[in-house]
N, C-alpha and C. Protein backbone atom coordinates (compact mmCIF):
# COMPACT_ATOMS: atom_id res chain seq x y z
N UNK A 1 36.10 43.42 -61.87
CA UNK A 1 35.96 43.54 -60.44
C UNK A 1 34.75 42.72 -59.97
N UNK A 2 34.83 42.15 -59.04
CA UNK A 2 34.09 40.90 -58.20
C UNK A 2 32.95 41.79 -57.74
N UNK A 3 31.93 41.34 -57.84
CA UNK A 3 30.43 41.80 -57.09
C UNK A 3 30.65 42.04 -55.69
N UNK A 4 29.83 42.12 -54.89
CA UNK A 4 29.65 42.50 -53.08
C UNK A 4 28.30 41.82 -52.79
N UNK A 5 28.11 40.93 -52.26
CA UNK A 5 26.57 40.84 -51.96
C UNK A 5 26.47 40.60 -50.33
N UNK A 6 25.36 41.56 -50.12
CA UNK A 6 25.09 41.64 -48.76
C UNK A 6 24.02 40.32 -48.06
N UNK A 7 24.39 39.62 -47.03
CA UNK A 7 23.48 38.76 -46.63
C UNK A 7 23.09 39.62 -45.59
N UNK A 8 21.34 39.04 -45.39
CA UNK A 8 20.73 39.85 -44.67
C UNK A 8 20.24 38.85 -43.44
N UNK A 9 20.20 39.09 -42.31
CA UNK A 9 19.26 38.38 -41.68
C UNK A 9 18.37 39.27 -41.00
N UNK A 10 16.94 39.01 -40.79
CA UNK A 10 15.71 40.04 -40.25
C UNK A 10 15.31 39.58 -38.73
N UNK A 11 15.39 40.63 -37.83
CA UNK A 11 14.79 40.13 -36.48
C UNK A 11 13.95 40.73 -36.29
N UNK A 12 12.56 40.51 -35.40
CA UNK A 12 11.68 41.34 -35.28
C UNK A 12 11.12 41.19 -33.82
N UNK A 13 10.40 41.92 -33.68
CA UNK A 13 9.68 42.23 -32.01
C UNK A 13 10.95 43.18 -31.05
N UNK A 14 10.20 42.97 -29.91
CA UNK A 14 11.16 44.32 -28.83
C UNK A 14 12.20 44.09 -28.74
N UNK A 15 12.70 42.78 -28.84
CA UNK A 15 14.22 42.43 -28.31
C UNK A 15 15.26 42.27 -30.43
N UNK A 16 14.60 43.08 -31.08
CA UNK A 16 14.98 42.87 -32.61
C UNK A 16 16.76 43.23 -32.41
N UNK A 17 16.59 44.80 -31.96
CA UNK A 17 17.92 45.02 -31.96
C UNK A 17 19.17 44.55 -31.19
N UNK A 18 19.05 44.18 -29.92
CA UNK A 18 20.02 43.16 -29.67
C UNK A 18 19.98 41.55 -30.01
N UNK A 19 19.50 41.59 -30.35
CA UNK A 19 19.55 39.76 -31.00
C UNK A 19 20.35 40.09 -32.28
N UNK A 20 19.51 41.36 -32.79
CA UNK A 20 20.74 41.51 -34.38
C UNK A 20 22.12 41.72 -33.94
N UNK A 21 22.42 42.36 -32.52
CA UNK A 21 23.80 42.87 -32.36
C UNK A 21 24.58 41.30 -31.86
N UNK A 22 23.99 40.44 -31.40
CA UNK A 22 23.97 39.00 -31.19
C UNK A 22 24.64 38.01 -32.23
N UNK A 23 23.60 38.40 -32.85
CA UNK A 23 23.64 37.45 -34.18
C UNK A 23 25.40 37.99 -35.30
N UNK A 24 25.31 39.78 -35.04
CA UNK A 24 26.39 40.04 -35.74
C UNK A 24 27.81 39.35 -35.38
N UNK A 25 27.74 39.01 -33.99
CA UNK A 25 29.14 38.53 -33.24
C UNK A 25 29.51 37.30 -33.80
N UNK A 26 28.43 36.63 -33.61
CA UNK A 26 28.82 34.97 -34.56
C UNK A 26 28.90 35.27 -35.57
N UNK A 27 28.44 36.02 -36.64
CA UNK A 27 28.72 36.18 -38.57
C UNK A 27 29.95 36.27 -38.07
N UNK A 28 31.00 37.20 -37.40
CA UNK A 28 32.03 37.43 -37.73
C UNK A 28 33.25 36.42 -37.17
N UNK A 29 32.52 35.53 -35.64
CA UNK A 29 33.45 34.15 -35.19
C UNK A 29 33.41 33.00 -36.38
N UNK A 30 32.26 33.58 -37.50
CA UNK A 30 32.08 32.25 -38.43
C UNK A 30 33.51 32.58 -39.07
N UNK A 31 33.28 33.97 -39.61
CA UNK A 31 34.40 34.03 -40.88
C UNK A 31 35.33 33.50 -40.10
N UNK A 32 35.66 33.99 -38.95
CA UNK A 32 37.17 33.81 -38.65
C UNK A 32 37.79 32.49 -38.16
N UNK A 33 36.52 31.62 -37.91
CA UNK A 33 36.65 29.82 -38.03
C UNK A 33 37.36 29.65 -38.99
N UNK A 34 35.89 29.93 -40.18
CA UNK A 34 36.25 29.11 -41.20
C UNK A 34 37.12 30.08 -42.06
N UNK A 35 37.97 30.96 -41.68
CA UNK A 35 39.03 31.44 -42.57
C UNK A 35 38.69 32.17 -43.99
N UNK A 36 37.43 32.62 -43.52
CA UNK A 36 36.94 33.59 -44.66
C UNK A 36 36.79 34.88 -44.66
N UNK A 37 36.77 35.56 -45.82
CA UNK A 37 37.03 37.27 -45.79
C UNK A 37 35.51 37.41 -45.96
N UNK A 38 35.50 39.16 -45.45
CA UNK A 38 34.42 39.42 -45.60
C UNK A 38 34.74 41.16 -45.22
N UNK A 39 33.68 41.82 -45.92
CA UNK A 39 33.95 43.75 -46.45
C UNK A 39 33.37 43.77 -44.69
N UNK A 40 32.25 43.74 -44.82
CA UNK A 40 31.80 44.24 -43.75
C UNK A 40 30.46 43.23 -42.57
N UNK A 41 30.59 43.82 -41.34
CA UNK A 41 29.53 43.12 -40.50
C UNK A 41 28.93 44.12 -39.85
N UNK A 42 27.58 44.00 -40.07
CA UNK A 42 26.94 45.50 -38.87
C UNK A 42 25.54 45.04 -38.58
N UNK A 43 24.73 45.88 -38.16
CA UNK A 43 23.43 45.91 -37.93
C UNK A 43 22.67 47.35 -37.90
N UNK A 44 21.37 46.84 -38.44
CA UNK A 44 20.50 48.37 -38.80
C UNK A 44 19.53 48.03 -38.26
N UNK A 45 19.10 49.28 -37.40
CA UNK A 45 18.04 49.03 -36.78
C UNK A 45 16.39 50.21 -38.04
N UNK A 46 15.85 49.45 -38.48
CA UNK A 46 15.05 49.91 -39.35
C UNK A 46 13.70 50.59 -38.35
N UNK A 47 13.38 49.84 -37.54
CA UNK A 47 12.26 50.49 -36.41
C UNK A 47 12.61 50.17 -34.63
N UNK A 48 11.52 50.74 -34.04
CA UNK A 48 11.86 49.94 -33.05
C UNK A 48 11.27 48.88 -32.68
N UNK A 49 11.14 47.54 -33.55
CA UNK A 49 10.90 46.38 -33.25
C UNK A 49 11.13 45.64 -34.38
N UNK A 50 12.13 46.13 -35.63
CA UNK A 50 12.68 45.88 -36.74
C UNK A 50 14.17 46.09 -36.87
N UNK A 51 14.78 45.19 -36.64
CA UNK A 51 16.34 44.99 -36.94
C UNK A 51 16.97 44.32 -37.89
N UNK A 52 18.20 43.94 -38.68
CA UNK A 52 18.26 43.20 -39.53
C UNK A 52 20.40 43.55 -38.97
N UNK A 53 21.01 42.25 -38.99
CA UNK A 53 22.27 42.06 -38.91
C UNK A 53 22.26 41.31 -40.53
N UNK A 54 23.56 41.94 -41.05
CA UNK A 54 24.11 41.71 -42.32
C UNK A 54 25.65 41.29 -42.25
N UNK A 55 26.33 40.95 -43.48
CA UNK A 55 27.39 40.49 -43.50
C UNK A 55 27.81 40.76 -45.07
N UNK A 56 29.02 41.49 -45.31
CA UNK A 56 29.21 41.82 -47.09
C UNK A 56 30.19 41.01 -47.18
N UNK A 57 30.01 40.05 -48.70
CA UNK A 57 31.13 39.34 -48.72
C UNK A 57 31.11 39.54 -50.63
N UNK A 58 32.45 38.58 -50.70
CA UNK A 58 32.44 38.84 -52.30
C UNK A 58 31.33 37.79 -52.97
N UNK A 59 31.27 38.15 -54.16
CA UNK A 59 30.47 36.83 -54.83
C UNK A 59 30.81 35.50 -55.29
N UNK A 60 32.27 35.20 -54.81
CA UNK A 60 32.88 34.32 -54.97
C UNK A 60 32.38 33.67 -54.06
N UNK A 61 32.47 34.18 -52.36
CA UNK A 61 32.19 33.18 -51.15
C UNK A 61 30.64 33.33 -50.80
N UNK A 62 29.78 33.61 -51.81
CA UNK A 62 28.53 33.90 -51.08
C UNK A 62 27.97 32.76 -50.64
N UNK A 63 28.02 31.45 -51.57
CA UNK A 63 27.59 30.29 -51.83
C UNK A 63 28.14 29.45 -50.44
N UNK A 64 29.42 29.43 -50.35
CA UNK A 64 29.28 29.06 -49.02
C UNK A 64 29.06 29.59 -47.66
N UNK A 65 29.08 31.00 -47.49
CA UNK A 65 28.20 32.09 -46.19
C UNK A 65 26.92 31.31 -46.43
N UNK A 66 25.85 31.24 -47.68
CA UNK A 66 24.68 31.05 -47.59
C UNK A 66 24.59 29.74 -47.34
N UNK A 67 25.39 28.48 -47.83
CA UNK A 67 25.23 27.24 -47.32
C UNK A 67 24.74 26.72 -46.22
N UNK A 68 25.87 27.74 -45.21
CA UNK A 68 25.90 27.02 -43.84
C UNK A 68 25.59 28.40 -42.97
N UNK A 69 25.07 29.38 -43.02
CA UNK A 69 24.30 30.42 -42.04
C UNK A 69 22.96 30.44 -42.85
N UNK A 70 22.37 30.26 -43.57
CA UNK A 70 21.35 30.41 -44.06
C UNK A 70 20.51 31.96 -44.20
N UNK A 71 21.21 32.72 -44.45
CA UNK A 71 20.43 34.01 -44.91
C UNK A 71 18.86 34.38 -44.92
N UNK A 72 18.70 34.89 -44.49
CA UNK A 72 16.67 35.42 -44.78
C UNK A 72 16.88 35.74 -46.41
N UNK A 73 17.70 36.58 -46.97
CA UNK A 73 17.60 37.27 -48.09
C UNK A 73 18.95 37.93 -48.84
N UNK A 74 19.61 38.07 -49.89
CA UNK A 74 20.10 38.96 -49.91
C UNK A 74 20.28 39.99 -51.12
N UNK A 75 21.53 40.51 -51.13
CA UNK A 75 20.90 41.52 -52.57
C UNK A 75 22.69 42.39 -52.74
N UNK A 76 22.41 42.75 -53.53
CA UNK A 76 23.80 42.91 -54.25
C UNK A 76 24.55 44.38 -53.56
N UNK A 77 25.59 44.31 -52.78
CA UNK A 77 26.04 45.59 -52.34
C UNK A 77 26.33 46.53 -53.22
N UNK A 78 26.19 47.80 -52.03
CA UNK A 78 26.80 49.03 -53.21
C UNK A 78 28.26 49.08 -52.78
């Protein structure tokens, strides 16, 4: 069974959480451009001036998600 790895991207200051809810809309117009799958798209708001929008994909397509959106970070889903 194929890995999950979550890409992360981090926003910060007052306007964190809608820019992450922002940012989530395009992760998901990307996949559906470029004809790629993906588990999941959301956003967590960690504080209130700490947000982070993510995107779960397999470990097959991570390489190209990370190519061309450029990730802050990511780390292996559960």
């Amino acid at each position: 069974m194929s890995r999950k790895i979550k890409l992360i991207w981090d926003f910060r200051g007052p306007e964190a959480l809608p820019t992450a809810k922002h940012h989530a809309i395009h992760l998901k117009e990307f996949a559906v451009k470029e004809k790629l799958s993906y588990h999941q798209v959301d956003v967590t708001q960690h504080s209130e001036y700490f947000a982070i929008a993510f995107i779960v994909v397999d470990e097959k397509d991570m390489l190209t998600y990370r190519d061309a959106l450029k990730p802050h970070r990511g780390e292996v889903a559960p």
